[in-house]
C-alpha atoms as a PDB file:
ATOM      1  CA  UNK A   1       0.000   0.000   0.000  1.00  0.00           C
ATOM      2  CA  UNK A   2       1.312   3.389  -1.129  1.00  0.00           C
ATOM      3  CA  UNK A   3       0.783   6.193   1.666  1.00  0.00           C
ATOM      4  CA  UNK A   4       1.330   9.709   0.418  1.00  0.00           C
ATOM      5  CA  UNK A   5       0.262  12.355   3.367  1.00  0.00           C
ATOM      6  CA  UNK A   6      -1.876  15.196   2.612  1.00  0.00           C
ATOM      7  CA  UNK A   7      -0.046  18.792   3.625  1.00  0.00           C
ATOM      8  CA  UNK A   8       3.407  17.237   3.556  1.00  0.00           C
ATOM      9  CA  UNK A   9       5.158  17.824   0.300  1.00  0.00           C
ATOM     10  CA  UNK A  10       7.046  15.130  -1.736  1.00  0.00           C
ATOM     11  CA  UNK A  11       8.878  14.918  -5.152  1.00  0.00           C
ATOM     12  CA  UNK A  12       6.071  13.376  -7.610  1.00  0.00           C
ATOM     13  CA  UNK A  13       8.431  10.472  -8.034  1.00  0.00           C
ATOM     14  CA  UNK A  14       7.848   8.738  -5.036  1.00  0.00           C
ATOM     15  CA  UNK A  15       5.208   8.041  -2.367  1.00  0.00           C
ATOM     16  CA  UNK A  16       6.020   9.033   1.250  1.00  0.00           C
ATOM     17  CA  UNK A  17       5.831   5.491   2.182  1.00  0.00           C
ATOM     18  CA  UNK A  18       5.080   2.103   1.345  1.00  0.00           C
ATOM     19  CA  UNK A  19       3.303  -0.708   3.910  1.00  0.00           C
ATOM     20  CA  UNK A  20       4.478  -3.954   2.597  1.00  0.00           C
ATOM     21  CA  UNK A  21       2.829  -6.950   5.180  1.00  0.00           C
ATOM     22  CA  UNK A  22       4.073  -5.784   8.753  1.00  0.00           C
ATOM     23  CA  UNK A  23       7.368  -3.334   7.540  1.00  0.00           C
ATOM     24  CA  UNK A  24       6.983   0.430   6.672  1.00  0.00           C
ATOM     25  CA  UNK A  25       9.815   1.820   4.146  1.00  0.00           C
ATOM     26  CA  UNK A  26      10.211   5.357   4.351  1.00  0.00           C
ATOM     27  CA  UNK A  27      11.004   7.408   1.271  1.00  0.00           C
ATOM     28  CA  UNK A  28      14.090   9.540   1.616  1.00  0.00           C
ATOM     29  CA  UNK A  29      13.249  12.551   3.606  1.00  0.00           C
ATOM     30  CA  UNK A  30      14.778  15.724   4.060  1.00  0.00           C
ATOM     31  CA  UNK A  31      14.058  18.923   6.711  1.00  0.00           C
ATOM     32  CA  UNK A  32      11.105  20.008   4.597  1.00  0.00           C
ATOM     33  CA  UNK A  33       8.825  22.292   6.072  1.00  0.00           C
ATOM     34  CA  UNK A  34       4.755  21.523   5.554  1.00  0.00           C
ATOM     35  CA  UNK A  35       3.557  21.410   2.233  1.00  0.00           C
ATOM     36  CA  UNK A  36       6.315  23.075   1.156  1.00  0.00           C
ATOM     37  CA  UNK A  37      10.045  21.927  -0.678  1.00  0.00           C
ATOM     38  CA  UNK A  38      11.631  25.020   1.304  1.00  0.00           C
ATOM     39  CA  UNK A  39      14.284  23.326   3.659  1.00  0.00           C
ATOM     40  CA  UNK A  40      14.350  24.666   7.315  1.00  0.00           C
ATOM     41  CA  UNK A  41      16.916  27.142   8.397  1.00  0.00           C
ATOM     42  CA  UNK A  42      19.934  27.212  10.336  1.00  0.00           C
ATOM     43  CA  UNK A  43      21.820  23.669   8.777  1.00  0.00           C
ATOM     44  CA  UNK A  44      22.298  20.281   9.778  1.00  0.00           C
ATOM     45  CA  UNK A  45      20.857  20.281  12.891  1.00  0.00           C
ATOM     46  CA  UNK A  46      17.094  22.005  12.298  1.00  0.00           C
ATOM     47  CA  UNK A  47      17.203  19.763   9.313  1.00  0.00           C
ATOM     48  CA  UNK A  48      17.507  16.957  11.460  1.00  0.00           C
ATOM     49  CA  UNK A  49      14.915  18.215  13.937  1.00  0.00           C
ATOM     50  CA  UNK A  50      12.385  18.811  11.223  1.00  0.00           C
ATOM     51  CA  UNK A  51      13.178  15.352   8.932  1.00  0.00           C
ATOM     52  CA  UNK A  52      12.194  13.557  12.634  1.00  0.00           C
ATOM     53  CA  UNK A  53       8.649  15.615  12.745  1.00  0.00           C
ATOM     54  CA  UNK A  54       8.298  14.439   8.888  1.00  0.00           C
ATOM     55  CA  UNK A  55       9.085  11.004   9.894  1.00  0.00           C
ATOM     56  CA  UNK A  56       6.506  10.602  12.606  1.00  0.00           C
ATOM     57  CA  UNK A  57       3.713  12.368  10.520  1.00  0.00           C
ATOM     58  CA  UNK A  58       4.249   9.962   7.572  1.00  0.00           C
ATOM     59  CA  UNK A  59       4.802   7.401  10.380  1.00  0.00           C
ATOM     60  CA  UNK A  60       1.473   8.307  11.806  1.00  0.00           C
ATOM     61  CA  UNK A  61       0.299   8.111   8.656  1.00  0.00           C
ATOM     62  CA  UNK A  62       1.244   4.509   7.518  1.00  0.00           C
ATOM     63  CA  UNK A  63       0.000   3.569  11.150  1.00  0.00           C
ATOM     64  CA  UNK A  64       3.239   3.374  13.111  1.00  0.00           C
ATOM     65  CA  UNK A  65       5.372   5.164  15.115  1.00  0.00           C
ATOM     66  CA  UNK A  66       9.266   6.578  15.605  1.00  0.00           C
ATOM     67  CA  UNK A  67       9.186   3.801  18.043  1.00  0.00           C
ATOM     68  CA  UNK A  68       8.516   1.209  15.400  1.00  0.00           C
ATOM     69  CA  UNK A  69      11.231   1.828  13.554  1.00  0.00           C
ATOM     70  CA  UNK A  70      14.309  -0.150  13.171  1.00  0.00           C
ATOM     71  CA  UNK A  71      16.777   0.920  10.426  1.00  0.00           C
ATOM     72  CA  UNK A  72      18.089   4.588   9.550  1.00  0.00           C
ATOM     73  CA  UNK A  73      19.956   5.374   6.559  1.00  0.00           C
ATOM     74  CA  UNK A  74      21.882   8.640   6.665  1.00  0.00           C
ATOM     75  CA  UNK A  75      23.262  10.619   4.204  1.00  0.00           C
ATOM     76  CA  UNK A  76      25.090  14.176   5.021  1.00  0.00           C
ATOM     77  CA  UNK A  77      26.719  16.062   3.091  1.00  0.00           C
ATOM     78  CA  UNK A  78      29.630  16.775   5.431  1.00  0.00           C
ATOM     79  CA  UNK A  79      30.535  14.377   7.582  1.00  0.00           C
ATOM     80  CA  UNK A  80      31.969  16.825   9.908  1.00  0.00           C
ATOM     81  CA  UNK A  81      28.432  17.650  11.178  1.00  0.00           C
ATOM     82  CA  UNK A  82      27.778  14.412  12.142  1.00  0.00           C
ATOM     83  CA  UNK A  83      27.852  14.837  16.242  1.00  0.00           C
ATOM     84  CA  UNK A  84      25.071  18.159  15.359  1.00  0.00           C
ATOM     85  CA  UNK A  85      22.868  15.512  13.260  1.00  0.00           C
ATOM     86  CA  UNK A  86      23.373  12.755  16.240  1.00  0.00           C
ATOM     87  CA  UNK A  87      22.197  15.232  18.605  1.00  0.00           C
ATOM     88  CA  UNK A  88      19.182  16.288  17.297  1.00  0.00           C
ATOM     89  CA  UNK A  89      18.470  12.649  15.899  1.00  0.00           C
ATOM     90  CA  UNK A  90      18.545  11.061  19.145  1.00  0.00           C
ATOM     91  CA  UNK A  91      16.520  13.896  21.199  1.00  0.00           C
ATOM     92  CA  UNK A  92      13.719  12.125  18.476  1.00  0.00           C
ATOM     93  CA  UNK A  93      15.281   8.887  19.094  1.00  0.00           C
ATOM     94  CA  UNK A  94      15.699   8.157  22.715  1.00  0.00           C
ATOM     95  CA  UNK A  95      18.415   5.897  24.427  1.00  0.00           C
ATOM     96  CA  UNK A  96      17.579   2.903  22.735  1.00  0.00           C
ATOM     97  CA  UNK A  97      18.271   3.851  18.963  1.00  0.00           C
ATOM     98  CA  UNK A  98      17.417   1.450  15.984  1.00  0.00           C
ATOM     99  CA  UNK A  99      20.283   0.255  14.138  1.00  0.00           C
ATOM    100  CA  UNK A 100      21.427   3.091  11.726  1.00  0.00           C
ATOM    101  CA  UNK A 101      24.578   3.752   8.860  1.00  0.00           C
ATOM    102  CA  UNK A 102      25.642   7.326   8.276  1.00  0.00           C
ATOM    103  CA  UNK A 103      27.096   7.935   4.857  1.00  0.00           C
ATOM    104  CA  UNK A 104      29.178  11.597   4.222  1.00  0.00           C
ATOM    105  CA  UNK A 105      29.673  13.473   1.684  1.00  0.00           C
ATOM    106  CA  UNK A 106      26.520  13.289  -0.020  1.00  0.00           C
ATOM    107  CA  UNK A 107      25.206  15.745  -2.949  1.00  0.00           C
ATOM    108  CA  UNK A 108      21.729  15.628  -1.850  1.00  0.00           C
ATOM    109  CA  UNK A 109      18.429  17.504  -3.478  1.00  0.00           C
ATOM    110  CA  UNK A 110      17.458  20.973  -2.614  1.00  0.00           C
ATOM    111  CA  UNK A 111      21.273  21.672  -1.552  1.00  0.00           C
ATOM    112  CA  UNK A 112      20.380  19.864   2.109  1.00  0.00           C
ATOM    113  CA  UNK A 113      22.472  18.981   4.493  1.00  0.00           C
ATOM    114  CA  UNK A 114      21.241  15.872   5.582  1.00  0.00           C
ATOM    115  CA  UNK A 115      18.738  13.540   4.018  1.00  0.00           C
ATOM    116  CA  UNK A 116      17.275   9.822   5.882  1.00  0.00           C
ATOM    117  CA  UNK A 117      15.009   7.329   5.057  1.00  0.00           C
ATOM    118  CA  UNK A 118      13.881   4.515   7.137  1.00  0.00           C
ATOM    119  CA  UNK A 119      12.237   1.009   7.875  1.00  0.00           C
ATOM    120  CA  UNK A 120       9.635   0.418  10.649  1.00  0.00           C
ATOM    121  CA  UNK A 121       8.082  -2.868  11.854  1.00  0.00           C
ATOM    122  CA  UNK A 122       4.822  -2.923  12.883  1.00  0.00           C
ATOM    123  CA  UNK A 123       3.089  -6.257  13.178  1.00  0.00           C
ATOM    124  CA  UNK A 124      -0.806  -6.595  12.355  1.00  0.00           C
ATOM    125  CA  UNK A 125      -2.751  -7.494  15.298  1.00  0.00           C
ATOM    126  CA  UNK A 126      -4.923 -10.532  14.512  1.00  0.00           C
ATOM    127  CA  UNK A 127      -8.201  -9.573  14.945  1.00  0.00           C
END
């Protein structure tokens, strides 16, 4: 099932998400505000902030949570902000983060500084 999420914007390409049995894959995301393909300010780290709000609404959405999910991917495109990225990401994260890869020096869309997509489990209850 393809979920795209009314009032969050996307690239026409690709759906926000896609529920496949009981696993959620999570389009590539980046610090998008709203409806809108205009990046948050300030770098790295409000990009961060604001690609974990994105996550939980398409989360939400697909009818999971950020505590459902277990694999990041991370691309940056400087690997020297990684520690402002791993802040912000595990404020949204908690102490008991899902396994995750960061990859630097990425040329990602919209000149960002970081983009992530992910993969949730989330088991149908029999009814």
């Amino acid at each position: 099932q393809k979920v795209v999420v009314d009032g969050l914007a996307r690239i026409p390409a690709f759906c926000h998400s896609v529920v496949a049995g009981d696993f959620i894959y999570v389009s590539g995301t980046l610090g998008t505000q709203g409806n809108t393909i205009t990046l948050v300010e300030g770098g790295i780290g409000p990009e961060t902030a604001q690609i974990m709000k994105n996550f939980e609404i398409i989360l939400n959405a697909s009818g999971a949570s950020l505590s459902d999910v277990v694999k990041v991917n991370v691309y940056v495109k400087d690997i020297k902000d990684f520690d402002a990225m791993n802040v912000e990401y595990l404020k949204a994260m908690g102490d008991d983060p899902p396994a995750r890869i960061t990859v630097g020096r990425a040329d990602l869309a919209l000149g960002a500084a970081v983009e992530m997509d992910c993969v949730a489990y989330f088991p149908k209850k029999s009814e």
